[in-house]
Protein backbone atom coordinates (compact mmCIF):
# COMPACT_ATOMS: atom_id res chain seq x y z
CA UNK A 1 0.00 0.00 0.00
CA UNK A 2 2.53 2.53 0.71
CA UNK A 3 4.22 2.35 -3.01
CA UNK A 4 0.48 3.38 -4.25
CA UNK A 5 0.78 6.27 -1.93
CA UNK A 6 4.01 7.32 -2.62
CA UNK A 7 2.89 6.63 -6.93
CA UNK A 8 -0.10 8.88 -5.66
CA UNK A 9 2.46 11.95 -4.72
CA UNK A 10 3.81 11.66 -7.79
CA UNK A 11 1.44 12.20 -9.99
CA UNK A 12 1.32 15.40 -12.45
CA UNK A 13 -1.57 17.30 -13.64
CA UNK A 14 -1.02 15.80 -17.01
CA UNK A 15 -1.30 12.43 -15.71
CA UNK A 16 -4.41 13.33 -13.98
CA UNK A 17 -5.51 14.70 -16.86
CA UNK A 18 -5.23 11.38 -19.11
CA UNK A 19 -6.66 9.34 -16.00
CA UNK A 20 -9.83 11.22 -16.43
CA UNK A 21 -10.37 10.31 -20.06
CA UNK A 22 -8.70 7.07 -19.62
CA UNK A 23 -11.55 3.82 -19.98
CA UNK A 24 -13.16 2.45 -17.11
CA UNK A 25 -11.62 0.73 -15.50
CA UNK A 26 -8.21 1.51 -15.72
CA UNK A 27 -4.37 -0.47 -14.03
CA UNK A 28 -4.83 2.59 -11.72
CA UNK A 29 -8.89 1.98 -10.91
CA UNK A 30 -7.70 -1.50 -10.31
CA UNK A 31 -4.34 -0.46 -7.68
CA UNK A 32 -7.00 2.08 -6.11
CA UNK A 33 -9.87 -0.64 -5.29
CA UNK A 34 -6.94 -2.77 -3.62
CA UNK A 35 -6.06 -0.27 -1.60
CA UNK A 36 -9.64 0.58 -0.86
CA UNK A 37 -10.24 -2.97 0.27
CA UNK A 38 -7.24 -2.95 2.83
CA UNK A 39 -8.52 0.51 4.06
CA UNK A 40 -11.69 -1.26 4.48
CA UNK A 41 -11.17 -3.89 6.85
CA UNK A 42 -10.41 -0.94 9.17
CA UNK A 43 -12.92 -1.89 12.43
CA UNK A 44 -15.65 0.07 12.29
CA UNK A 45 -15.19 1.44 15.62
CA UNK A 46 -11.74 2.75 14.21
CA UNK A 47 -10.69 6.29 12.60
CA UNK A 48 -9.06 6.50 9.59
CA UNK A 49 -6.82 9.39 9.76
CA UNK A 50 -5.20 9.14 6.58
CA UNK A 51 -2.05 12.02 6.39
CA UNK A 52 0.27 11.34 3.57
CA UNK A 53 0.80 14.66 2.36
CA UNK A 54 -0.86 14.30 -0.67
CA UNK A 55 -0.96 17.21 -3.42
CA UNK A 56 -3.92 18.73 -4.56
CA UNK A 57 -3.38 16.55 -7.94
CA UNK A 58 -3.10 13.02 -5.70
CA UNK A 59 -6.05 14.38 -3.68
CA UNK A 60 -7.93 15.04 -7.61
CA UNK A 61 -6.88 11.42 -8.71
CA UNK A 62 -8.82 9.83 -5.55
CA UNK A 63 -11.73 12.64 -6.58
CA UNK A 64 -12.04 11.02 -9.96
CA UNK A 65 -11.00 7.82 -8.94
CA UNK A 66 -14.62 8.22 -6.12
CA UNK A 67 -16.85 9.24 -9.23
CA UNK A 68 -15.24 6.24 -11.63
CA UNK A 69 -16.43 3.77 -8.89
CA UNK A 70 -19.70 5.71 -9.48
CA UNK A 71 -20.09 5.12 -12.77
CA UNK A 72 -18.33 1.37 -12.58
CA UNK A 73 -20.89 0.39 -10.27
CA UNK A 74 -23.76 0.94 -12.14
CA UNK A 75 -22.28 -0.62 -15.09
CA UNK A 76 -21.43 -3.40 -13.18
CA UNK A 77 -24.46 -3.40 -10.99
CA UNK A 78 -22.09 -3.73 -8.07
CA UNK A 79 -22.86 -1.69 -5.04
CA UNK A 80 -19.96 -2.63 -2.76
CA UNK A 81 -17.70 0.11 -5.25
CA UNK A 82 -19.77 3.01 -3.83
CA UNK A 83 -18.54 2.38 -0.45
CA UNK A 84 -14.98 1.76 -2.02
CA UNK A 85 -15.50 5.38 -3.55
CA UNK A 86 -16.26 6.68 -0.25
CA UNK A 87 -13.49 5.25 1.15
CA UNK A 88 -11.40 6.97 -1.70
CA UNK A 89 -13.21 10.40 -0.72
CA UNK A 90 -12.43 9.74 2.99
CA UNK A 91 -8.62 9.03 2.19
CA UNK A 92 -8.37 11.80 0.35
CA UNK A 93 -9.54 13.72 3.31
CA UNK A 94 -12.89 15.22 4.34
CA UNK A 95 -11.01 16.90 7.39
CA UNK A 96 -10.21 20.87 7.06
CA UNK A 97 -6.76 21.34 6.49
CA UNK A 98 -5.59 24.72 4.75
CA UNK A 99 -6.00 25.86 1.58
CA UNK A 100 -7.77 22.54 0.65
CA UNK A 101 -11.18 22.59 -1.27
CA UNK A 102 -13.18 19.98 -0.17
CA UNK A 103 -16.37 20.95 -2.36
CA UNK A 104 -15.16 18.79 -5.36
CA UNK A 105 -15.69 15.41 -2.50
CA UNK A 106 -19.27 16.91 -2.58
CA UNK A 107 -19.59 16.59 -5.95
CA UNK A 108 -18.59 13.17 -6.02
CA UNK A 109 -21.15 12.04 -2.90
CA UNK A 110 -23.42 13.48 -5.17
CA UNK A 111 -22.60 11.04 -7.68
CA UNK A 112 -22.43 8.16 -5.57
CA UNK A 113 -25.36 9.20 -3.75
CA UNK A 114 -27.00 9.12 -7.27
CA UNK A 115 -25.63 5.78 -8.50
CA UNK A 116 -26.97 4.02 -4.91
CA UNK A 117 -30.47 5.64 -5.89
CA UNK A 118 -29.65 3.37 -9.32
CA UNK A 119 -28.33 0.37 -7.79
CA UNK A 120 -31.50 0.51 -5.07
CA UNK A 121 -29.14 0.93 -2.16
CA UNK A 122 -29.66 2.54 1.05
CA UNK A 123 -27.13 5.71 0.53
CA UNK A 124 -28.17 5.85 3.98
CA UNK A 125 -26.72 3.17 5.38
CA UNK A 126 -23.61 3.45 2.90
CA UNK A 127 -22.47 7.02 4.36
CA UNK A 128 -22.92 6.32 7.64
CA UNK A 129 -20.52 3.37 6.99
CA UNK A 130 -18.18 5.12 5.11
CA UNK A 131 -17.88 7.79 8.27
CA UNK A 132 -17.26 5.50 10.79
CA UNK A 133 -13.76 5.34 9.35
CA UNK A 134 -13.53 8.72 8.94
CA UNK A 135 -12.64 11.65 11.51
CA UNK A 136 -15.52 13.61 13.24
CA UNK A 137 -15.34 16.49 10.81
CA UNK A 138 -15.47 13.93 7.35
CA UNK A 139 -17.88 11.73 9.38
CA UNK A 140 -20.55 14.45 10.19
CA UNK A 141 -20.25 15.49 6.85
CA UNK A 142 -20.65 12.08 5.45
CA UNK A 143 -23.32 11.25 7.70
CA UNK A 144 -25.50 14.25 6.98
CA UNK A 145 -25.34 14.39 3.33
CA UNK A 146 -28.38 11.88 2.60
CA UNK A 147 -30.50 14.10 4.22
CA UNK A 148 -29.67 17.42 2.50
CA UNK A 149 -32.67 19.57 1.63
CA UNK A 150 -34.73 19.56 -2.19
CA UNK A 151 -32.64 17.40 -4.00
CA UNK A 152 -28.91 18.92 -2.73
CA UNK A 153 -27.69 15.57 -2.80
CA UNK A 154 -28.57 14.72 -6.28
CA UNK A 155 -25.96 14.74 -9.06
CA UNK A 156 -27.88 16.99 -11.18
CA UNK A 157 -27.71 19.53 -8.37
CA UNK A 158 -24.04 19.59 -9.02
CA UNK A 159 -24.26 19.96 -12.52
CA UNK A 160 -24.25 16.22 -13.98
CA UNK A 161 -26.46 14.23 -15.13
CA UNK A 162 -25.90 10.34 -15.86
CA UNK A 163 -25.68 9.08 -19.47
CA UNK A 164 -25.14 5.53 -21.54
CA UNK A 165 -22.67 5.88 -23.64
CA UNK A 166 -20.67 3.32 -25.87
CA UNK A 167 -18.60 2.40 -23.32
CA UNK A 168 -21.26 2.19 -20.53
CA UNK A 169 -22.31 4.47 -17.78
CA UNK A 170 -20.86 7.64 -17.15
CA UNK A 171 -21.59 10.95 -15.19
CA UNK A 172 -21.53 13.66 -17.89
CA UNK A 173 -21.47 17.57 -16.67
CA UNK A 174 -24.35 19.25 -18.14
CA UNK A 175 -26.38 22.76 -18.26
CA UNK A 176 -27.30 23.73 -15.18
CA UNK A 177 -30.60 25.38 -17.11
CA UNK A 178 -31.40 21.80 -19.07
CA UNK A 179 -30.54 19.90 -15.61
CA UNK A 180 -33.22 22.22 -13.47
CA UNK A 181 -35.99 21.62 -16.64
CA UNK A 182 -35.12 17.68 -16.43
CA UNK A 183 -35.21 18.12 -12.50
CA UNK A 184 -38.13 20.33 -11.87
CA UNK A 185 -40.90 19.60 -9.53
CA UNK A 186 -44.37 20.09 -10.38
């Protein structure tokens, strides 16, 4: 595990760059869900406090990484990557640290969050797992986000929309204006 981190550090913005267009799923998808799965047999009455000093770029490739399991799963029609997305989000940290940006990890609950809806999984029950690995600030925010108000969970309220394509399911960003007509309530 600690050569992926270390591979993690090193990674440019080019890199991160291909990884995004790169096809799902990927050598790196596949290194990432291994890691995931040792992360997860963390007890659940453990923290994961995960420091490696990781860049903004490492902490965007376990961003992306989070939504690909998103997108994998419903292709796949395997729920147990959502929680492995989490688990990305949570090692990426959800804890406030300086000059970090945690509202891109929103975006990707969102997608999650949407892909459980899909899968007919209880996002409840998946966040609340996901945070009891994670400290009190990622937990709360894990734990919460199910619950936010008139659809501020959804991934349309973060500007995607899900879409089969020839390759299989993927979260496309869209129009905010066509996403709110799709989305409206009557």
């Amino acid at each position: 595990m600690t050569g992926l981190w270390e591979r993690l550090a090193s990674v440019d913005q080019g890199q991160l760059t291909a990884y995004v267009a790169s096809d799902i799923p990927s050598q790196l998808d596949h290194d990432l869900r291994e890691t995931m799965a040792e992360l997860a047999l963390v007890p659940d009455h453990g923290e994961l406090w995960i420091d490696h000093g990781l860049s903004d770029v490492s902490i965007g490739v376990l961003q992306v990484f989070a939504q690909r399991m998103a997108e994998l799963a419903v292709r796949e029609r395997d729920a147990s990557l959502l929680f492995v997305g989490l688990l990305a989000l949570v090692a990426g940290g959800l804890e406030p640290a300086p000059d970090v940006d945690r509202r891109y990890a929103l975006t990707r609950m969102a997608l999650i969050y949407g892909s459980a809806l899909t899968l007919r999984v209880d996002p409840r029950d998946l966040f609340d797992r996901a945070g009891r690995v994670a400290g009190p600030h990622g937990r709360n925010l894990l734990s919460s986000f199910p619950d936010r108000p008139g659809g501020a969970n959804m991934p349309w309220a973060f500007g995607f929309r899900g879409e089969q394509g020839p390759a299989g399911f993927r979260y496309v960003e869209a129009p905010m204006t066509d996403l709110l007509k799709e989305n409206a309530q009557p």
